[in-house]
PDB file of N, CA and C in Angstrom:
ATOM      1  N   UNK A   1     -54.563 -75.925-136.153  1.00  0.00           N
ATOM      2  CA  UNK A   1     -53.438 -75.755-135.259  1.00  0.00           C
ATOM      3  C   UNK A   1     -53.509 -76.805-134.149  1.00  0.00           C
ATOM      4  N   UNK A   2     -52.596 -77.622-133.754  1.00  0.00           N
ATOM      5  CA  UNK A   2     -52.784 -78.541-133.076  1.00  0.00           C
ATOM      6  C   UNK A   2     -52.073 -77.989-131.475  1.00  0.00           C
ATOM      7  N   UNK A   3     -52.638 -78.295-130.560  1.00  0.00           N
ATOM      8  CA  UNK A   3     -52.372 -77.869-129.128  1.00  0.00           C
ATOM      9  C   UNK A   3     -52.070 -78.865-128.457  1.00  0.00           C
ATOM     10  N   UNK A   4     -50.038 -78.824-127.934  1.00  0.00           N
ATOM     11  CA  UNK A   4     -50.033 -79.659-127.082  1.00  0.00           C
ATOM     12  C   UNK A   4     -50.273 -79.557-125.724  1.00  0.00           C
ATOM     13  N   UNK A   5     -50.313 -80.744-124.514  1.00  0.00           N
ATOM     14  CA  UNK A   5     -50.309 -80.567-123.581  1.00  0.00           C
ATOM     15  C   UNK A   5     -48.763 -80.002-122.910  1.00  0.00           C
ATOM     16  N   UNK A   6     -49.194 -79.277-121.468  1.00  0.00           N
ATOM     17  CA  UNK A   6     -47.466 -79.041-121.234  1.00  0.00           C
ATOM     18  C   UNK A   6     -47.088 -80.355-121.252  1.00  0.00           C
ATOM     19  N   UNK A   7     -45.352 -80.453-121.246  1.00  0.00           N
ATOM     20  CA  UNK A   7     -44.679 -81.305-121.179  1.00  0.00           C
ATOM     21  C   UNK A   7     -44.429 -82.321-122.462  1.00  0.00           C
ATOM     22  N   UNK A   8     -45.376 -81.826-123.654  1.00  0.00           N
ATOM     23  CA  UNK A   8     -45.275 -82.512-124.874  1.00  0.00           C
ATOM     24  C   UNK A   8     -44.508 -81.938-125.494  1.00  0.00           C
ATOM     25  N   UNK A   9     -43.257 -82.606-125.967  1.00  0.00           N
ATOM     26  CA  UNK A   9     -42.583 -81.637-127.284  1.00  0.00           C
ATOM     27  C   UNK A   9     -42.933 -81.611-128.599  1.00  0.00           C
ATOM     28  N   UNK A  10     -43.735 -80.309-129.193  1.00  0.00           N
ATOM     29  CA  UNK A  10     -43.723 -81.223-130.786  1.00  0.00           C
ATOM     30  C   UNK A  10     -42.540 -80.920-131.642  1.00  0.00           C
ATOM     31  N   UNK A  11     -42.984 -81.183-133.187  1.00  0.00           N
ATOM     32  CA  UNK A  11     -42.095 -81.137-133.806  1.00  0.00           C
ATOM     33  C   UNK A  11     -41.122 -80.099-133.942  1.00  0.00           C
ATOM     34  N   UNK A  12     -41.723 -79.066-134.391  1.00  0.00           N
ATOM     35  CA  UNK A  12     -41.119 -77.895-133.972  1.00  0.00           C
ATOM     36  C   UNK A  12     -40.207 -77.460-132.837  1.00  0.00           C
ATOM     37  N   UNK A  13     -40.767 -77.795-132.296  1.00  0.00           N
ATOM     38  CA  UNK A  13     -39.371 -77.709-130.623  1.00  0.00           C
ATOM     39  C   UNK A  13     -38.353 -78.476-130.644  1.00  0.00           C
ATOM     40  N   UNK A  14     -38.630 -79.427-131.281  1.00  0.00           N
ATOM     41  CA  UNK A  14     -37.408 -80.563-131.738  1.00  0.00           C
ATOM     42  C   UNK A  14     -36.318 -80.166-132.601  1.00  0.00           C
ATOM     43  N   UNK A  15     -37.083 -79.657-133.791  1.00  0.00           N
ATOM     44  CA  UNK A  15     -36.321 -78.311-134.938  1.00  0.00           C
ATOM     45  C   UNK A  15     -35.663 -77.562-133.835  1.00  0.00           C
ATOM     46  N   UNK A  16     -36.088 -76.719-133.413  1.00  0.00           N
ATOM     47  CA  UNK A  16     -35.267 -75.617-132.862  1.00  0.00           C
ATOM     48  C   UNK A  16     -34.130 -76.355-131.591  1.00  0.00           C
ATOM     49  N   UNK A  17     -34.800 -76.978-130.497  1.00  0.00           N
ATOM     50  CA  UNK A  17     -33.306 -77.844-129.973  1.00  0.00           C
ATOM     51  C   UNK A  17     -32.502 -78.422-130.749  1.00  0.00           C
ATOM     52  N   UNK A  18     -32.825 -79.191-132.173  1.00  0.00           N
ATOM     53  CA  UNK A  18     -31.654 -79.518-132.712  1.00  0.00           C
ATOM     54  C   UNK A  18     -30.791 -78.230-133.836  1.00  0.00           C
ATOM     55  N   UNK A  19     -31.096 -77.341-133.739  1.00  0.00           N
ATOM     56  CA  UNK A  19     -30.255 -76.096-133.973  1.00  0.00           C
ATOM     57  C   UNK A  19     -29.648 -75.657-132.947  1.00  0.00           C
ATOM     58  N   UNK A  20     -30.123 -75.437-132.154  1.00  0.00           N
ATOM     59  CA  UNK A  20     -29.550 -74.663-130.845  1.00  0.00           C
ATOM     60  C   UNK A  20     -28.252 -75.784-130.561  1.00  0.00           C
ATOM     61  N   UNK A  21     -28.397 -76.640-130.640  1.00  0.00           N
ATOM     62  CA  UNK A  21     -27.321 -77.935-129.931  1.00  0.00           C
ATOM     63  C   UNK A  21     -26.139 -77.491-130.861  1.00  0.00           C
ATOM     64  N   UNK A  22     -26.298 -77.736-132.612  1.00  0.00           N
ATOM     65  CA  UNK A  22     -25.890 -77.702-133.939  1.00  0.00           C
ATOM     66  C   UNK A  22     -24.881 -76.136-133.322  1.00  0.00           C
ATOM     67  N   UNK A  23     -26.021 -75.245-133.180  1.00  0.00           N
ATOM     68  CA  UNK A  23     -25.057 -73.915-132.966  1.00  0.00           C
ATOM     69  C   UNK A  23     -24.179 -73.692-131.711  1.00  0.00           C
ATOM     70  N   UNK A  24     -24.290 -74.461-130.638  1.00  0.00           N
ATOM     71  CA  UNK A  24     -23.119 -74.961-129.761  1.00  0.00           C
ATOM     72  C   UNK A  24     -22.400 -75.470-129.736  1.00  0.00           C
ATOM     73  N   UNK A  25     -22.558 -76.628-130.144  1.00  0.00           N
ATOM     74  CA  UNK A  25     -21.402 -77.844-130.122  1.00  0.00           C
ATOM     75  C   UNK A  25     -21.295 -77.316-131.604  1.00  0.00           C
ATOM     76  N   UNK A  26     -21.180 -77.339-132.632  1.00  0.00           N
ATOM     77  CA  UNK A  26     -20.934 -77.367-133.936  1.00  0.00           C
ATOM     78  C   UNK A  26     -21.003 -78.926-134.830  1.00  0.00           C
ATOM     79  N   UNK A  27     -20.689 -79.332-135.391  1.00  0.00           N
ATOM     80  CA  UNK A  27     -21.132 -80.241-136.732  1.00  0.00           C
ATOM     81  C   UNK A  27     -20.023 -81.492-136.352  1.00  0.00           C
ATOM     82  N   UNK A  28     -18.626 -81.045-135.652  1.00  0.00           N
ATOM     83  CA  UNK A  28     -17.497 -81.658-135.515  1.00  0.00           C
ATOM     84  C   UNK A  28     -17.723 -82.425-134.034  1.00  0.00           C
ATOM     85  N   UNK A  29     -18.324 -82.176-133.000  1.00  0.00           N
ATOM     86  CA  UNK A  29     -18.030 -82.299-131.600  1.00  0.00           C
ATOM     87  C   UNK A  29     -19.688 -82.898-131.189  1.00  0.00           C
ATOM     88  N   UNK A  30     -20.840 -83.023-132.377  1.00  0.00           N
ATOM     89  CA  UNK A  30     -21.878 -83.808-132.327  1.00  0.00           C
ATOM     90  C   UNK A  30     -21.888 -85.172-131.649  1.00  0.00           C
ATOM     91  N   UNK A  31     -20.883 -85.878-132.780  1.00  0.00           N
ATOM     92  CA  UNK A  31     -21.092 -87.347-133.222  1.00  0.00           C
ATOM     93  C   UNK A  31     -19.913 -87.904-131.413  1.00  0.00           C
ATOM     94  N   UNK A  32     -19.233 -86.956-131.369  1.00  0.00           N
ATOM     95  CA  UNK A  32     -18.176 -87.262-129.786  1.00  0.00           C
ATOM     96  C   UNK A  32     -19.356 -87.104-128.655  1.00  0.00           C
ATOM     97  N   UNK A  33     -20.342 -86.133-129.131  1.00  0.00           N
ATOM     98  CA  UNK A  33     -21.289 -86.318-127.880  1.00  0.00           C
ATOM     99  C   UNK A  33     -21.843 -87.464-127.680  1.00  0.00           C
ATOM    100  N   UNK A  34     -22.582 -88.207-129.132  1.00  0.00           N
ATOM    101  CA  UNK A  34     -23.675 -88.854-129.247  1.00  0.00           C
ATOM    102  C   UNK A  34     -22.596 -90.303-128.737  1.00  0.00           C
ATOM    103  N   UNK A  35     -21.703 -90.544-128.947  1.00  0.00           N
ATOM    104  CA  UNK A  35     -20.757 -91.253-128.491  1.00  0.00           C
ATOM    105  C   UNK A  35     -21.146 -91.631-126.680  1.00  0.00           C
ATOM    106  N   UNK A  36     -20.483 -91.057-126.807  1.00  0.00           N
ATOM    107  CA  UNK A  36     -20.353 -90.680-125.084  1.00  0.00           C
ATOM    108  C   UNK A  36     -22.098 -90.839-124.444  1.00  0.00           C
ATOM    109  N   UNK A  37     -23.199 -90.442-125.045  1.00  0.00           N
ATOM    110  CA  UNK A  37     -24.533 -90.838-124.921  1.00  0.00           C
ATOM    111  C   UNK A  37     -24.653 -91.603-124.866  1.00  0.00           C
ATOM    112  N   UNK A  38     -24.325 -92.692-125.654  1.00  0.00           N
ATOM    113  CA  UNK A  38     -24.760 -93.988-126.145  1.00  0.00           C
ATOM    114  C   UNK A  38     -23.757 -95.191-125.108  1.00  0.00           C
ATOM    115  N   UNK A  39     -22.771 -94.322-124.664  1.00  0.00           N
ATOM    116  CA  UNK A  39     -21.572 -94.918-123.781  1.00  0.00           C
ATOM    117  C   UNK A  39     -22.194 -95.232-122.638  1.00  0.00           C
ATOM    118  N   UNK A  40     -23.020 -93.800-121.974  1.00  0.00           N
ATOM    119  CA  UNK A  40     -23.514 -93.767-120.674  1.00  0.00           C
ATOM    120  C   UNK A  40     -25.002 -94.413-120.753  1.00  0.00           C
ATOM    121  N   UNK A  41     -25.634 -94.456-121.975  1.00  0.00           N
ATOM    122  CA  UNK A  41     -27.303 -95.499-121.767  1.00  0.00           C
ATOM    123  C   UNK A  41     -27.144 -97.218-121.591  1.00  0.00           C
ATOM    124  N   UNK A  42     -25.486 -97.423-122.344  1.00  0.00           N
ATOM    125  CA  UNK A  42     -25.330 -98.577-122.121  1.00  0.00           C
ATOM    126  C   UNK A  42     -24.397 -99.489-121.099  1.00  0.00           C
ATOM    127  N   UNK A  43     -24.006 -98.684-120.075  1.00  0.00           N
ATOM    128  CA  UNK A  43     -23.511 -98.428-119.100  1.00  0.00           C
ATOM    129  C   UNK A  43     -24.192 -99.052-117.969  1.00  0.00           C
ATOM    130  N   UNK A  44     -25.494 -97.903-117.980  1.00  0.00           N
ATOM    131  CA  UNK A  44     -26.913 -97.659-117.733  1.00  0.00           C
ATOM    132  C   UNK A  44     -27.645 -99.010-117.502  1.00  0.00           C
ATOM    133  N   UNK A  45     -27.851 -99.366-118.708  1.00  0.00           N
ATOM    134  CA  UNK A  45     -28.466-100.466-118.858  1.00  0.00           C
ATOM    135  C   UNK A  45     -27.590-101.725-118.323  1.00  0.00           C
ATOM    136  N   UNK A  46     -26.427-102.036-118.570  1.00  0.00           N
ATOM    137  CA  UNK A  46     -25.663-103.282-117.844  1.00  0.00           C
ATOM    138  C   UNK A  46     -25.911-103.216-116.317  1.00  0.00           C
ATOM    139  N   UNK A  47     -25.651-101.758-115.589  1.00  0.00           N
ATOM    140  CA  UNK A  47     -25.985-101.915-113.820  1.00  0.00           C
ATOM    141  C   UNK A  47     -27.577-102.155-114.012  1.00  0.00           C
ATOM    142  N   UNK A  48     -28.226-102.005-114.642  1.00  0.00           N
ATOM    143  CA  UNK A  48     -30.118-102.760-114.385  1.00  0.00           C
ATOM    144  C   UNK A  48     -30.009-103.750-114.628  1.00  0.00           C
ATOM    145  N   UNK A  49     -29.266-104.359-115.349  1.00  0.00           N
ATOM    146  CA  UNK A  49     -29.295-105.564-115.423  1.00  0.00           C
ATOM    147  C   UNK A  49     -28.894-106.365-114.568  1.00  0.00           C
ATOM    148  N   UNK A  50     -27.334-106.081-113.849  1.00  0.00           N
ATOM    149  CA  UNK A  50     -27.061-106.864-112.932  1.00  0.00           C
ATOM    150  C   UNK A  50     -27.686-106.639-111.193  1.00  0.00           C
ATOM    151  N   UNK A  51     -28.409-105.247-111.174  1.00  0.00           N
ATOM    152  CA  UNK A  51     -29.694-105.368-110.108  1.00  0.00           C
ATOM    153  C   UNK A  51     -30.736-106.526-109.789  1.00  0.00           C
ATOM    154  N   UNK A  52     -31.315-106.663-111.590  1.00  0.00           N
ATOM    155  CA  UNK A  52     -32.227-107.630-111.854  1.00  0.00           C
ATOM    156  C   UNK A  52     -31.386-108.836-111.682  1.00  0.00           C
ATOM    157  N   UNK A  53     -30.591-109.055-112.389  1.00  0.00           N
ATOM    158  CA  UNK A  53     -30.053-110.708-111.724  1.00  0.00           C
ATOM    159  C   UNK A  53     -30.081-110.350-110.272  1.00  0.00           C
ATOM    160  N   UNK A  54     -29.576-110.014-109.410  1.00  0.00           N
ATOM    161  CA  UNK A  54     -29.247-109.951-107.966  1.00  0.00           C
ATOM    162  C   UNK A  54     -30.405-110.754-107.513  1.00  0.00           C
ATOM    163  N   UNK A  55     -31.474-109.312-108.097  1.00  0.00           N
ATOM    164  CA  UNK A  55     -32.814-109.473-107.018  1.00  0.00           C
ATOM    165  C   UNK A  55     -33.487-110.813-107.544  1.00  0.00           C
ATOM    166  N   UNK A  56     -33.224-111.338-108.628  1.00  0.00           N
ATOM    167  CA  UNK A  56     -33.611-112.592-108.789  1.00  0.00           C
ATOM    168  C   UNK A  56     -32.959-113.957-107.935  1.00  0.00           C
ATOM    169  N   UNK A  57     -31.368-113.569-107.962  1.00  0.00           N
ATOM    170  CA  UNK A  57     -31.076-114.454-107.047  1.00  0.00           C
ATOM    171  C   UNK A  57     -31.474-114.453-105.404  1.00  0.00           C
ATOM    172  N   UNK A  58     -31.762-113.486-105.003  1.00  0.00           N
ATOM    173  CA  UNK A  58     -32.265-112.914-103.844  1.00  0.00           C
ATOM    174  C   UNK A  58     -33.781-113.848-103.223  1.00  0.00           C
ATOM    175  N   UNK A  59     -33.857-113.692-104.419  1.00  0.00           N
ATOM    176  CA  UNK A  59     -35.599-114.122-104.814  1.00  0.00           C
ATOM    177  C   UNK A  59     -35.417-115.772-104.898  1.00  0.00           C
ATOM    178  N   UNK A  60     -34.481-116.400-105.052  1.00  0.00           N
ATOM    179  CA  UNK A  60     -34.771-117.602-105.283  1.00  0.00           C
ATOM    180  C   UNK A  60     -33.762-118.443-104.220  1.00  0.00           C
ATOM    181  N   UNK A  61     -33.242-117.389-103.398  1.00  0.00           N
ATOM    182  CA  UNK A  61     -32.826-117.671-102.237  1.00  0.00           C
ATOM    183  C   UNK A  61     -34.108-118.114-100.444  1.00  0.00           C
ATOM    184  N   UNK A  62     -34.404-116.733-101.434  1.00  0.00           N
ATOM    185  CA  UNK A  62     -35.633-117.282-100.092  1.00  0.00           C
ATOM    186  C   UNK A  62     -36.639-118.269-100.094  1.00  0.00           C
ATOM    187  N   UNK A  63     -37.034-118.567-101.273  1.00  0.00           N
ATOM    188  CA  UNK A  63     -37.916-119.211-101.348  1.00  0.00           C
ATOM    189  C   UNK A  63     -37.471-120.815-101.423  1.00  0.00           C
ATOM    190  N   UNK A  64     -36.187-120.787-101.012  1.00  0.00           N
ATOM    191  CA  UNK A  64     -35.600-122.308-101.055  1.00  0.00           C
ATOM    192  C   UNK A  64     -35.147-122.174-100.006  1.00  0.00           C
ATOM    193  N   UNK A  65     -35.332-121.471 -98.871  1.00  0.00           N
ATOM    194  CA  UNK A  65     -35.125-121.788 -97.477  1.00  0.00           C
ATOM    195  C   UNK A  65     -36.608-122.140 -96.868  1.00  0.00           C
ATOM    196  N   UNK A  66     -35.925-123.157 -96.021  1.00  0.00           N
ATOM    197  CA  UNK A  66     -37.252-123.677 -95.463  1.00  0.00           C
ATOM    198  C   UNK A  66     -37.593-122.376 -94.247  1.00  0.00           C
ATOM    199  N   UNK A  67     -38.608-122.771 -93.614  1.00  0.00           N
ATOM    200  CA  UNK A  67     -39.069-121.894 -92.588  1.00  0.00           C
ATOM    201  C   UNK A  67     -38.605-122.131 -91.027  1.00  0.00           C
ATOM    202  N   UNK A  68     -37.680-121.292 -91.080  1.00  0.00           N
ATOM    203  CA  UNK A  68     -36.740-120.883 -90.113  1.00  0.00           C
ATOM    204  C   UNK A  68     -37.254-120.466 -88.941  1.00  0.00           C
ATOM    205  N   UNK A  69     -38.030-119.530 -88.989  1.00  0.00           N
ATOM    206  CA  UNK A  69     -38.519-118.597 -87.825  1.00  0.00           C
ATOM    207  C   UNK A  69     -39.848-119.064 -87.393  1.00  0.00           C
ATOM    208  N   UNK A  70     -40.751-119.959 -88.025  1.00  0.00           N
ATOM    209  CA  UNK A  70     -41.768-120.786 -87.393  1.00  0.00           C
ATOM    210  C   UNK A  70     -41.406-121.805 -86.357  1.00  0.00           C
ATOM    211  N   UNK A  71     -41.826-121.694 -85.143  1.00  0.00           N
ATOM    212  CA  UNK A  71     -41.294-123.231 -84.373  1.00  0.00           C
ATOM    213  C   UNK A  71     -42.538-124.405 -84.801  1.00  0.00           C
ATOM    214  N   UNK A  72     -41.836-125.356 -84.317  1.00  0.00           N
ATOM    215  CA  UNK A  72     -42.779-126.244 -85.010  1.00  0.00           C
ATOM    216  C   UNK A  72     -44.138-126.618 -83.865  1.00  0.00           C
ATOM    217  N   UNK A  73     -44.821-127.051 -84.118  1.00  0.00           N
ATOM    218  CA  UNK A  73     -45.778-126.927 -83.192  1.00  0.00           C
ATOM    219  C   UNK A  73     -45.999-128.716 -83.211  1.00  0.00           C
ATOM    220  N   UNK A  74     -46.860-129.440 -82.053  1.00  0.00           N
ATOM    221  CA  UNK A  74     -46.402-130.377 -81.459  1.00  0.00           C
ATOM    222  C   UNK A  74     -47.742-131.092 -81.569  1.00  0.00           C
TER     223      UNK A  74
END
């Protein structure tokens, strides 16, 4: 018998959430969910992406300014 830790799902729990889902939504109103899933991960993923550009431009902003706030010393 294999023992998971909490927070592990095994197989079995997987079986039974994908019935329980099956016996809610039904067989017809699945594939409109998984839709709409796949709508919002890739959604998801385009705003991380344009974070990461930002902070890259951000990033290559500063480091091409010279040093501003040092006075120069004599």
């Amino acid at each position: 018998m294999l023992v998971y830790p909490l927070g592990i799902v095994g197989p079995w729990e997987i079986v039974l959430i994908a019935l329980v889902v099956l016996l809610l939504f039904g067989g017809k109103k699945i594939p409109e969910l998984m839709k709409g899933l796949g709508k919002g991960v890739k959604s998801f993923k385009e705003g991380m992406s344009e974070v990461e550009d930002e902070v890259k431009d951000i990033k290559k902003e500063i480091e091409s300014e010279p040093d501003k706030e040092k006075p120069k010393e004599d």
